[in-house]
N, C-alpha and C. Protein backbone atom coordinates (compact mmCIF):
# COMPACT_ATOMS: atom_id res chain seq x y z
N UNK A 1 183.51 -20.18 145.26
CA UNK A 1 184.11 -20.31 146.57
C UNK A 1 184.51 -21.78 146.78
N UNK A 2 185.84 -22.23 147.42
CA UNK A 2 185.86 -23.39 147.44
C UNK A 2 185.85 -23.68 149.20
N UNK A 3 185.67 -24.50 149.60
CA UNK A 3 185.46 -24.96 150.44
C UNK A 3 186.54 -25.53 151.30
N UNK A 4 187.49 -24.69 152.09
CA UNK A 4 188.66 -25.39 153.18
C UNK A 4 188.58 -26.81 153.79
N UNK A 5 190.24 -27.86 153.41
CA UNK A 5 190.08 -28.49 154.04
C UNK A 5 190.82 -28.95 154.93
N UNK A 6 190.94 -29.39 156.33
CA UNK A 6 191.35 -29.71 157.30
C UNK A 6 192.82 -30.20 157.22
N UNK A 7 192.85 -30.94 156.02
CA UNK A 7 194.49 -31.27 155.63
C UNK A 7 195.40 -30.26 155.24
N UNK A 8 194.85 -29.75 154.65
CA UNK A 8 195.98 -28.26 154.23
C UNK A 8 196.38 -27.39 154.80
N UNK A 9 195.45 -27.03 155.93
CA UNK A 9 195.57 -25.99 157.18
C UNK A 9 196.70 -27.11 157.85
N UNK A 10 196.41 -28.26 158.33
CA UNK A 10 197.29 -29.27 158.78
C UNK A 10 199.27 -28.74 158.15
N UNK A 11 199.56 -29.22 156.96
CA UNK A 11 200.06 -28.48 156.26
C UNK A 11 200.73 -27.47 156.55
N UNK A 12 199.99 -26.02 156.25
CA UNK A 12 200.42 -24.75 156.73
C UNK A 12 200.64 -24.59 158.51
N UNK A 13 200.17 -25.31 158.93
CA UNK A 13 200.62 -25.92 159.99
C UNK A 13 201.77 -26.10 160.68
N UNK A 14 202.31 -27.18 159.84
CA UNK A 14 203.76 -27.68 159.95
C UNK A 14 204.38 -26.75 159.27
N UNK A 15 204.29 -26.09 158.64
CA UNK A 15 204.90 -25.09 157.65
C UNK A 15 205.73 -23.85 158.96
N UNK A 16 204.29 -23.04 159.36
CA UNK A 16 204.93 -22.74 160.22
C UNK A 16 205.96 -23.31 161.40
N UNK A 17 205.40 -24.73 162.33
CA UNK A 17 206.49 -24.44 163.03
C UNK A 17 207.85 -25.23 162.33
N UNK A 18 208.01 -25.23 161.39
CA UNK A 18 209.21 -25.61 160.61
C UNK A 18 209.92 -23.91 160.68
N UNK A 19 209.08 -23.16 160.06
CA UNK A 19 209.47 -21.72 160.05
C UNK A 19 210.29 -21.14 161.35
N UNK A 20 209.53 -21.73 162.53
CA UNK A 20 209.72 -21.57 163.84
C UNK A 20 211.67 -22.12 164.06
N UNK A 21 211.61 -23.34 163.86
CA UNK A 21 212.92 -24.19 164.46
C UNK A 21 213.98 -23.71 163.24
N UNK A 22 213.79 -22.92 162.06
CA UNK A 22 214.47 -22.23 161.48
C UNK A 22 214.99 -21.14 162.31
N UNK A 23 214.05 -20.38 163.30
CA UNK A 23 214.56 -19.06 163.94
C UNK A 23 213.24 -18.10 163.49
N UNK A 24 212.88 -18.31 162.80
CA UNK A 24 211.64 -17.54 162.64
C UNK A 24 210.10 -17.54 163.04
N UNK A 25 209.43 -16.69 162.70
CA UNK A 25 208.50 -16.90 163.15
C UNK A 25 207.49 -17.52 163.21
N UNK A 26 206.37 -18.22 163.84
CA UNK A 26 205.89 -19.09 163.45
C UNK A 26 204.54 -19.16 162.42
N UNK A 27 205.25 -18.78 161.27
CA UNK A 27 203.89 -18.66 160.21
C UNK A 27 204.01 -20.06 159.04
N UNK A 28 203.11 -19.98 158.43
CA UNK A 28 203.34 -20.96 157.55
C UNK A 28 202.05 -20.64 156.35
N UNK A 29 201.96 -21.32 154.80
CA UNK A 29 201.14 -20.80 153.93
C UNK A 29 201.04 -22.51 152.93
N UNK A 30 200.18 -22.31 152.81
CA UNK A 30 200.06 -23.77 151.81
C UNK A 30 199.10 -23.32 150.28
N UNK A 31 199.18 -23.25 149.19
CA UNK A 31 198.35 -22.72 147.80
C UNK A 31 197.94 -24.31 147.51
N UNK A 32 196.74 -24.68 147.61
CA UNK A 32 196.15 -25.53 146.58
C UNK A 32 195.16 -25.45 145.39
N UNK A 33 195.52 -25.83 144.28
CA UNK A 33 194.95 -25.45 143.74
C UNK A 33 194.46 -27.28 142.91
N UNK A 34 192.83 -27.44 142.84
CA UNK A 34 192.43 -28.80 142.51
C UNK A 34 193.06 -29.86 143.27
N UNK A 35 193.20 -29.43 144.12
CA UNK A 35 193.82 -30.77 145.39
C UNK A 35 194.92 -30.90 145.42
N UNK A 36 195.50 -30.59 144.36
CA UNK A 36 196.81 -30.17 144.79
C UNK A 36 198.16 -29.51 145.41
N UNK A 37 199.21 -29.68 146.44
CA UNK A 37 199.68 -28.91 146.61
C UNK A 37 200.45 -28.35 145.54
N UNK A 38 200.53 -26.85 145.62
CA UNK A 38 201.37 -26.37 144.43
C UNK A 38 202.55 -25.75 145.04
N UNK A 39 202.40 -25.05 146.39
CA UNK A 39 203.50 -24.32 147.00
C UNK A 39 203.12 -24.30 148.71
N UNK A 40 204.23 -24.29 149.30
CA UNK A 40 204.84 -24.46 150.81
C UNK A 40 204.95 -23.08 150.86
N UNK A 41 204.77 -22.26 151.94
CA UNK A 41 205.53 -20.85 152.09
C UNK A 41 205.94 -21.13 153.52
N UNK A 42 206.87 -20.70 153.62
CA UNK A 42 207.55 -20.25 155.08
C UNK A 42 208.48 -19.22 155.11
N UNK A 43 208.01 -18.61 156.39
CA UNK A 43 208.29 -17.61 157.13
C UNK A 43 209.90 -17.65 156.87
N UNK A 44 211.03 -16.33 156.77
CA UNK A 44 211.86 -16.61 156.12
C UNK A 44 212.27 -14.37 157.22
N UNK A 45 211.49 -13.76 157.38
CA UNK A 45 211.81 -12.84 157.71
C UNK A 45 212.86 -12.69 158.11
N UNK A 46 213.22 -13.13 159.55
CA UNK A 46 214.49 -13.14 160.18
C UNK A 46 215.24 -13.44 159.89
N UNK A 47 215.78 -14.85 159.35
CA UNK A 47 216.34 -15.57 158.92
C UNK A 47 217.21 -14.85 157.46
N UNK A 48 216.71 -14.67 156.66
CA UNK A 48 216.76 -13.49 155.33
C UNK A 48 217.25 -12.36 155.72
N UNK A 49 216.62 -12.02 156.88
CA UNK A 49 216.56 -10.55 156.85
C UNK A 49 216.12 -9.38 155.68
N UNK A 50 214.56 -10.08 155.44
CA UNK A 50 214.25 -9.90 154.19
C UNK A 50 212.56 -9.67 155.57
N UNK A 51 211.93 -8.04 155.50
CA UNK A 51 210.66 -7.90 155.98
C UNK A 51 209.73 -7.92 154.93
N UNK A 52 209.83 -7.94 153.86
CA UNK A 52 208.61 -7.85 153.01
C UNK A 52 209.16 -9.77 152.40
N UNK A 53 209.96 -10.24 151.74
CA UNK A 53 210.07 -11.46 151.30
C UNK A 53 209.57 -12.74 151.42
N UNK A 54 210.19 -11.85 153.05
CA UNK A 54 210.38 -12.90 154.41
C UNK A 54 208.89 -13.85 154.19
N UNK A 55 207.68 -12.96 154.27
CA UNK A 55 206.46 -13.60 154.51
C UNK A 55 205.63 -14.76 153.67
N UNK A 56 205.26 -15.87 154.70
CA UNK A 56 204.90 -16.77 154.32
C UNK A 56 204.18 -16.94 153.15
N UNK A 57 203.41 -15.45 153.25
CA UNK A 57 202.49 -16.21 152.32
C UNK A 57 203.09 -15.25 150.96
N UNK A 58 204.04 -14.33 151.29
CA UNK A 58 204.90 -14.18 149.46
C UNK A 58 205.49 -14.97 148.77
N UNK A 59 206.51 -16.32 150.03
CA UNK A 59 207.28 -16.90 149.70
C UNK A 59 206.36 -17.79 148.92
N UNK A 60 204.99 -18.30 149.65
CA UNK A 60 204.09 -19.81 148.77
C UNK A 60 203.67 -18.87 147.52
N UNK A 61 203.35 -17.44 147.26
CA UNK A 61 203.05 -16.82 145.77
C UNK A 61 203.86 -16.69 144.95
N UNK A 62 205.34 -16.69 145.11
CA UNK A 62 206.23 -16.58 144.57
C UNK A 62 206.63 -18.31 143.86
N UNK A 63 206.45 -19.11 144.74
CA UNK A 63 206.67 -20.29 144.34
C UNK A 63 205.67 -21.38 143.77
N UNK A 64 204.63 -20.92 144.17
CA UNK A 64 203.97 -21.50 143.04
C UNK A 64 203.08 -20.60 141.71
N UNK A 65 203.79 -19.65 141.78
CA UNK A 65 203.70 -19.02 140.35
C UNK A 65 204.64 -19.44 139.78
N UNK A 66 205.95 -19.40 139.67
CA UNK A 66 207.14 -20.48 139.12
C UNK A 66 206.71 -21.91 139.05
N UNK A 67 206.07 -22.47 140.18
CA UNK A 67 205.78 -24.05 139.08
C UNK A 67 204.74 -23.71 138.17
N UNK A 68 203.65 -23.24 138.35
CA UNK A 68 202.82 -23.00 137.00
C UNK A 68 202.83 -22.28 136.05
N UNK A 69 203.98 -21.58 136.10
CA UNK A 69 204.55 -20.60 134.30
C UNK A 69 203.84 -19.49 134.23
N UNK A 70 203.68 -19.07 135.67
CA UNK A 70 202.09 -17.90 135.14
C UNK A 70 201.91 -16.47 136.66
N UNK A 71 201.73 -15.72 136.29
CA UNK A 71 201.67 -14.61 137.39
C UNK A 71 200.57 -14.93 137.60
N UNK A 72 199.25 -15.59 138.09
CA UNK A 72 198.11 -15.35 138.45
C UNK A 72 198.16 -17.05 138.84
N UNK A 73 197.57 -16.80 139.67
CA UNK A 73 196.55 -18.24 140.15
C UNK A 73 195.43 -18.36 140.87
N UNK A 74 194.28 -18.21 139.31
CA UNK A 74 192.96 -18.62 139.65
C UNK A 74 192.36 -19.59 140.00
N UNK A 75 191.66 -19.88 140.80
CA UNK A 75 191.37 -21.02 140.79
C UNK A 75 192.01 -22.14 142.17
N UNK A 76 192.94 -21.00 143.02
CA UNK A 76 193.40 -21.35 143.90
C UNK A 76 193.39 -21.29 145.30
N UNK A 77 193.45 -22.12 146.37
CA UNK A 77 192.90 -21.58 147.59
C UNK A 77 194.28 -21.29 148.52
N UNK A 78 194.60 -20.19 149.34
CA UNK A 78 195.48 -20.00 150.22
C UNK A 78 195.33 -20.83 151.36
N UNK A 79 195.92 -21.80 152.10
CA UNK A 79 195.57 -21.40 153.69
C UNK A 79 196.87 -20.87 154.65
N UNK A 80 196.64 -20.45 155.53
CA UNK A 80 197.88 -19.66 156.26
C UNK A 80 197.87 -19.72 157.85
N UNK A 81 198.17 -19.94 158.52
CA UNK A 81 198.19 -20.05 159.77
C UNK A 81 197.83 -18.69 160.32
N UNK A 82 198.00 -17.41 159.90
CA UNK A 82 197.52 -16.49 160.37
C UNK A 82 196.92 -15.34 159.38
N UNK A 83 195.69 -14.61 159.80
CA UNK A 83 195.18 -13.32 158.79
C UNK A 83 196.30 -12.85 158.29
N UNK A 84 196.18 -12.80 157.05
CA UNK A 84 197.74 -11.93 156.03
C UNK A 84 197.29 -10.89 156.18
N UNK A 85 198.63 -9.90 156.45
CA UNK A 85 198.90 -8.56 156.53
C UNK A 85 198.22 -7.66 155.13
N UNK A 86 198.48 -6.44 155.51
CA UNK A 86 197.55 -5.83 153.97
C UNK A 86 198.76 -6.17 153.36
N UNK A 87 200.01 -6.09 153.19
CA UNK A 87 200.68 -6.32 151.81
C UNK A 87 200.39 -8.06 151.53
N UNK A 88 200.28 -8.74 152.52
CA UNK A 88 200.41 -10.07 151.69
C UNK A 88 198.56 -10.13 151.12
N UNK A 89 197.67 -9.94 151.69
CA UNK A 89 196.05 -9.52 150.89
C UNK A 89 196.33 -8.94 150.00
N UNK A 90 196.93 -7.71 149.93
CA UNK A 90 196.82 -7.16 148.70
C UNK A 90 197.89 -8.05 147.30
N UNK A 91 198.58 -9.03 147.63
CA UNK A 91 199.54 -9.22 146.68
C UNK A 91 198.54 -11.11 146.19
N UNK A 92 197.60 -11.39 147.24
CA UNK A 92 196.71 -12.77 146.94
C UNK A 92 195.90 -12.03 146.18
N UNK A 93 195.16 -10.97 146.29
CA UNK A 93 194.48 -10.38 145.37
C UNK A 93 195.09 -10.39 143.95
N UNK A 94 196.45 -9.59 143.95
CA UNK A 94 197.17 -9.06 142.47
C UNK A 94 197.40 -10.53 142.20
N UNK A 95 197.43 -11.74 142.80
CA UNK A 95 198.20 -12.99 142.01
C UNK A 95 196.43 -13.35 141.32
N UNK A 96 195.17 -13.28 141.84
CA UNK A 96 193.68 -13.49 141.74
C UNK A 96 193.23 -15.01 142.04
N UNK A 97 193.76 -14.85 143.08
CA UNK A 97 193.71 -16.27 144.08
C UNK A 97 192.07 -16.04 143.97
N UNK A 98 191.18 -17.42 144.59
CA UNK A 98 189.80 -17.42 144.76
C UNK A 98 189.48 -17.23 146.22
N UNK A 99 190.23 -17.58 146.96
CA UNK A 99 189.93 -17.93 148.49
C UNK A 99 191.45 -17.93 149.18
N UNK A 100 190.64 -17.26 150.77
CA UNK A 100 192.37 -17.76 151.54
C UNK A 100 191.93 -17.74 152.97
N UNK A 101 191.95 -19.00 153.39
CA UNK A 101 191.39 -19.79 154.55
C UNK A 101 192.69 -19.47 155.84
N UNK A 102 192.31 -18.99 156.82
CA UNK A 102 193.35 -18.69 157.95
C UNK A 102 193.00 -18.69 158.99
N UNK A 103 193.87 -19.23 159.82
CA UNK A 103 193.12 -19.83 161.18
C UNK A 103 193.54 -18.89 162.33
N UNK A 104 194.39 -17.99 162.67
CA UNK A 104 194.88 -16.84 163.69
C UNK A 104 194.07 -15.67 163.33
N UNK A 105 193.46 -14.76 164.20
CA UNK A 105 192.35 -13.64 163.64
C UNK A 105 193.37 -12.86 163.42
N UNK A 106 193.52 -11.53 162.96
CA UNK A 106 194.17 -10.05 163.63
C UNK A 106 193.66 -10.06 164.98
N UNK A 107 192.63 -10.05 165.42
CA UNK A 107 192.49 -9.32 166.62
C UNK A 107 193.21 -10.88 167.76
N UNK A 108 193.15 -12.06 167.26
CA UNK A 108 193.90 -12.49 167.94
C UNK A 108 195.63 -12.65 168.16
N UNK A 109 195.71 -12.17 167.22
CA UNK A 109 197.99 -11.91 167.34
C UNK A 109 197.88 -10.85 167.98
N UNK A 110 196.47 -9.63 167.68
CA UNK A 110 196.59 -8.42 168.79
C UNK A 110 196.83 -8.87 170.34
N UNK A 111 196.09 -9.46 171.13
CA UNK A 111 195.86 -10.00 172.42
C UNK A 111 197.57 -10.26 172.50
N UNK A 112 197.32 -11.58 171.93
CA UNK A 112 198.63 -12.62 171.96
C UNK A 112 200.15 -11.74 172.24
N UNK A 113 199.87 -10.75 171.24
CA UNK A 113 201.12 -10.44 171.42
C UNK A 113 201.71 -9.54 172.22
N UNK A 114 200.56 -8.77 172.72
CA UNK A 114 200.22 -7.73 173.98
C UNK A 114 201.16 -8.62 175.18
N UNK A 115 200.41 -9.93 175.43
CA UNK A 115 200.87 -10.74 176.29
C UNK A 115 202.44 -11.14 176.10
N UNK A 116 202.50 -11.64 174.96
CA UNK A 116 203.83 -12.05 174.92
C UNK A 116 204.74 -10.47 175.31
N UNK A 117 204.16 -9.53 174.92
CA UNK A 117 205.44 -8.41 175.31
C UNK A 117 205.78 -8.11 176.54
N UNK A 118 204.00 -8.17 177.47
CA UNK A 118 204.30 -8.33 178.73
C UNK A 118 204.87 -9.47 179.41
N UNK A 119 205.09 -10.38 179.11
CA UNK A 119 205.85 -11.11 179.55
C UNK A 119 207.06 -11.54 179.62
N UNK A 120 207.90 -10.67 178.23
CA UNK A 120 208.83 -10.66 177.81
C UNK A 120 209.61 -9.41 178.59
N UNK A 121 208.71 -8.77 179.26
CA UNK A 121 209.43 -7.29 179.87
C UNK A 121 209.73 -6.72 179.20
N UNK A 122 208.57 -6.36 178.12
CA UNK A 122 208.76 -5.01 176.85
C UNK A 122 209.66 -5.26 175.78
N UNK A 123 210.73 -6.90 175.97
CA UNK A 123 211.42 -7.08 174.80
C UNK A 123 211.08 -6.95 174.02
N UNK A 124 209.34 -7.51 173.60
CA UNK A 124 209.28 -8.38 172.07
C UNK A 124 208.44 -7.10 171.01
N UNK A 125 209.09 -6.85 170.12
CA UNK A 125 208.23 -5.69 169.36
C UNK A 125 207.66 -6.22 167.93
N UNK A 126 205.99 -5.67 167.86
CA UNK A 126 205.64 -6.41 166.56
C UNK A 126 204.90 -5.00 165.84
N UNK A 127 205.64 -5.55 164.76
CA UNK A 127 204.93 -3.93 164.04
C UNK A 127 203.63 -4.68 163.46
N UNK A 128 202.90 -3.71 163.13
CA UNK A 128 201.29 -4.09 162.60
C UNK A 128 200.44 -2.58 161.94
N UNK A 129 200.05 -3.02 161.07
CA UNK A 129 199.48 -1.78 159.67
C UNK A 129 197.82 -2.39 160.61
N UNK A 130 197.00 -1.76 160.96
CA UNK A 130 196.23 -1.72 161.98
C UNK A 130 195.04 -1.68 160.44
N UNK A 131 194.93 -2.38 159.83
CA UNK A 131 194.16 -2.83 158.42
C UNK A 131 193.77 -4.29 157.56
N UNK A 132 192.26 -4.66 158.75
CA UNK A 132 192.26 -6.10 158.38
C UNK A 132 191.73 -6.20 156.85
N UNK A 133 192.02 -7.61 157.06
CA UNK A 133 192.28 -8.60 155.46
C UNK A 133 190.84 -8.00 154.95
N UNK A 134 189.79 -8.34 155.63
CA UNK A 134 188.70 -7.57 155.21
C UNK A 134 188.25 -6.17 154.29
N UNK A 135 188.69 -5.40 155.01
CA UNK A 135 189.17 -4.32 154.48
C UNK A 135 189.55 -3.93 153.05
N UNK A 136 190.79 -5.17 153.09
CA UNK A 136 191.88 -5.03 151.78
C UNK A 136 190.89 -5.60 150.73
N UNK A 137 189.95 -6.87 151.36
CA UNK A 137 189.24 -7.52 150.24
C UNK A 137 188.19 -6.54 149.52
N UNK A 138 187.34 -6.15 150.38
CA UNK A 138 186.51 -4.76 150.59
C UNK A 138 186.70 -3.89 149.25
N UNK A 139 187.73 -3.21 148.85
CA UNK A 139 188.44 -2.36 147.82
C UNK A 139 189.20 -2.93 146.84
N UNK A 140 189.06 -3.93 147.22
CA UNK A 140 190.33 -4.53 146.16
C UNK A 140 189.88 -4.97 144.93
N UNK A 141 189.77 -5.74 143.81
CA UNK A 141 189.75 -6.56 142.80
C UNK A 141 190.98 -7.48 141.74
N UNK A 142 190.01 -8.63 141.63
CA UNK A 142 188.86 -9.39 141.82
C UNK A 142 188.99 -9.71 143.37
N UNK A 143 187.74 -10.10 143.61
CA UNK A 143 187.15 -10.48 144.69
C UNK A 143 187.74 -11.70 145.36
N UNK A 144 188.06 -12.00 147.08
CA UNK A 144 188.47 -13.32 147.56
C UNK A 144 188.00 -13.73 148.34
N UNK A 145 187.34 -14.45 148.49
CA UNK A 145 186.76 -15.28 149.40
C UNK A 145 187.51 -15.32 151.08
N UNK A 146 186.92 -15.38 152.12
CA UNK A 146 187.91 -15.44 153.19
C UNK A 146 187.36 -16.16 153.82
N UNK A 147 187.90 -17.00 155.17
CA UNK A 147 187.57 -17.83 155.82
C UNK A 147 188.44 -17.73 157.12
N UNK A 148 187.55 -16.89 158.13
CA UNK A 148 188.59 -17.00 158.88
C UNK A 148 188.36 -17.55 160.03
N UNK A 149 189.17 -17.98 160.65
CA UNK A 149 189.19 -18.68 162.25
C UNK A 149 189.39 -20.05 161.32
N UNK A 150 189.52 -20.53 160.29
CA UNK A 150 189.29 -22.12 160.08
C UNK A 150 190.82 -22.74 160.54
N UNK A 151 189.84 -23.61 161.57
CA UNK A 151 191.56 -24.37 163.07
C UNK A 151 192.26 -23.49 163.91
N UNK A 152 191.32 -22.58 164.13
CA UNK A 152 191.77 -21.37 164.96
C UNK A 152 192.62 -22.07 166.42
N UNK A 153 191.40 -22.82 166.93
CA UNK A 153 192.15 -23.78 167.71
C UNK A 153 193.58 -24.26 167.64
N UNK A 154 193.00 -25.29 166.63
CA UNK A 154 194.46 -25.85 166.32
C UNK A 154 195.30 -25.03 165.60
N UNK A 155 195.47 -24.23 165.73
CA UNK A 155 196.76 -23.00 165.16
C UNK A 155 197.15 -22.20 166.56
N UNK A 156 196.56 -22.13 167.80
CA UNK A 156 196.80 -21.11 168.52
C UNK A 156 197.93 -21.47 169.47
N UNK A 157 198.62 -22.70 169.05
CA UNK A 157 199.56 -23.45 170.07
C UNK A 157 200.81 -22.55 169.21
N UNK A 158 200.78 -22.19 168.13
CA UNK A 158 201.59 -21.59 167.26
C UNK A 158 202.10 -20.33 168.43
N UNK A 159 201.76 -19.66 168.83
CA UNK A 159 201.53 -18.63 169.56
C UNK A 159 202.95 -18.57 170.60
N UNK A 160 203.22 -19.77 171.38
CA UNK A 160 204.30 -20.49 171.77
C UNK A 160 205.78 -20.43 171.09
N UNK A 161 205.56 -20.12 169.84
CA UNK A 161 206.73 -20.32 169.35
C UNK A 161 206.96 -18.99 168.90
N UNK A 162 206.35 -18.16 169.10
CA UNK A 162 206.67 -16.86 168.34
C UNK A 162 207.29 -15.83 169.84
N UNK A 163 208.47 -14.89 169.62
CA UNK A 163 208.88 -13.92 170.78
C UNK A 163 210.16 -14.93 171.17
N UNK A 164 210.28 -16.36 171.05
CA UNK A 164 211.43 -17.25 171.46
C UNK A 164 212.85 -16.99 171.08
C-alpha cells in the first residue's frame, strides 16, 4: 500500500478545474508512480463527446500506459478528485494499479448533485451505475488499495463548477 500525498491530489486538483474551463466537467486524475508524475487525466466527456473516453481517469490510464511501453501499471498510485465509476475501477484494476486515493465520496456527488438539479430546475441530469468503487474492488483482481475522502475538503469547491 502506498501512502497518498497531498501534492498529487493538489495536482488532480487542477486537473479537474482545467477540465472545468474546457467545458467539462470538473474531474481530474493524476498516476504516480515512484514520485513520479507519469500521466494528467482530464475530463474530456463533453467536450469529445466521447462518455466512456471522456473520463478522467481513462484518459490518465491511457496515457501513461503509452509513456511506459506497457498495459499494466504496477506499482502505481491513482489520485482523482472523485470515487471512479465501476467502469473506470474496473479498468484501474485491469491496468493492476496498487492504490487509488480520491477525495469526492459516491455518496457525496449523490447529495451534491440532488442539489445542483434542484437548483437548476430539473435541468441538470447525471447518470450513475448505483455500484461503489468498493464493491468493484471487493470482486475484482488483483487487489487495490483505496483511500477515500483523502482532501475531501479541499476537492468539494469542485462541486461549483460542475451543472455550469
Amino acid at each position: 500500500m502506498i501512502q497518498p500525498d497531498i501534492k498529487y491530489m493538489k495536482l488532480a486538483i487542477e486537473a479537474a478545474v482545467q477540465s472545468a474551463k474546457n467545458g467539462d466537467y470538473g474531474h481530474g486524475a493524476v498516476i504516480i508512480k515512484d514520485g513520479e508524475v507519469i500521466a494528467t487525466g482530464y475530463e474530456t466527456l463533453k467536450s469529445a463527446n466521447d462518455p466512456v473516453n471522456g473520463h478522467a481517469e481513462i484518459d490518465a490510464i491511457r496515457k501513461a500506459c503509452q509513456k511506459l511501453g506497457q498495459p499494466y501499471l504496477q506499482d502505481c498510485i491513482m489520485y482523482c478528485t472523485a470515487e471512479p465509476c465501476p467502469m473506470c475501477m474496473s479498468a484501474i484494476i485491469w491496468a493492476k494499479m496498487s492504490d487509488v486515493a480520491y477525495a469526492i465520496t459516491r455518496d457525496d456527488m449523490i447529495a451534491e448533485m440532488e442539489r445542483i438539479k434542484q437548483s437548476s430546475g430539473g435541468k441538470f441530469s447525471w447518470r450513475q451505475i448505483a455500484i461503489p468503487a468498493e464493491y468493484i474492488v471487493e470482486h475484482g483482481e488483483p487487489k487495490v488499495a483505496l483511500h477515500p475522502g483523502f482532501m475531501r475538503e479541499e476537492s468539494r469547491m469542485l462541486f461549483d463548477l460542475t451543472g455550469k
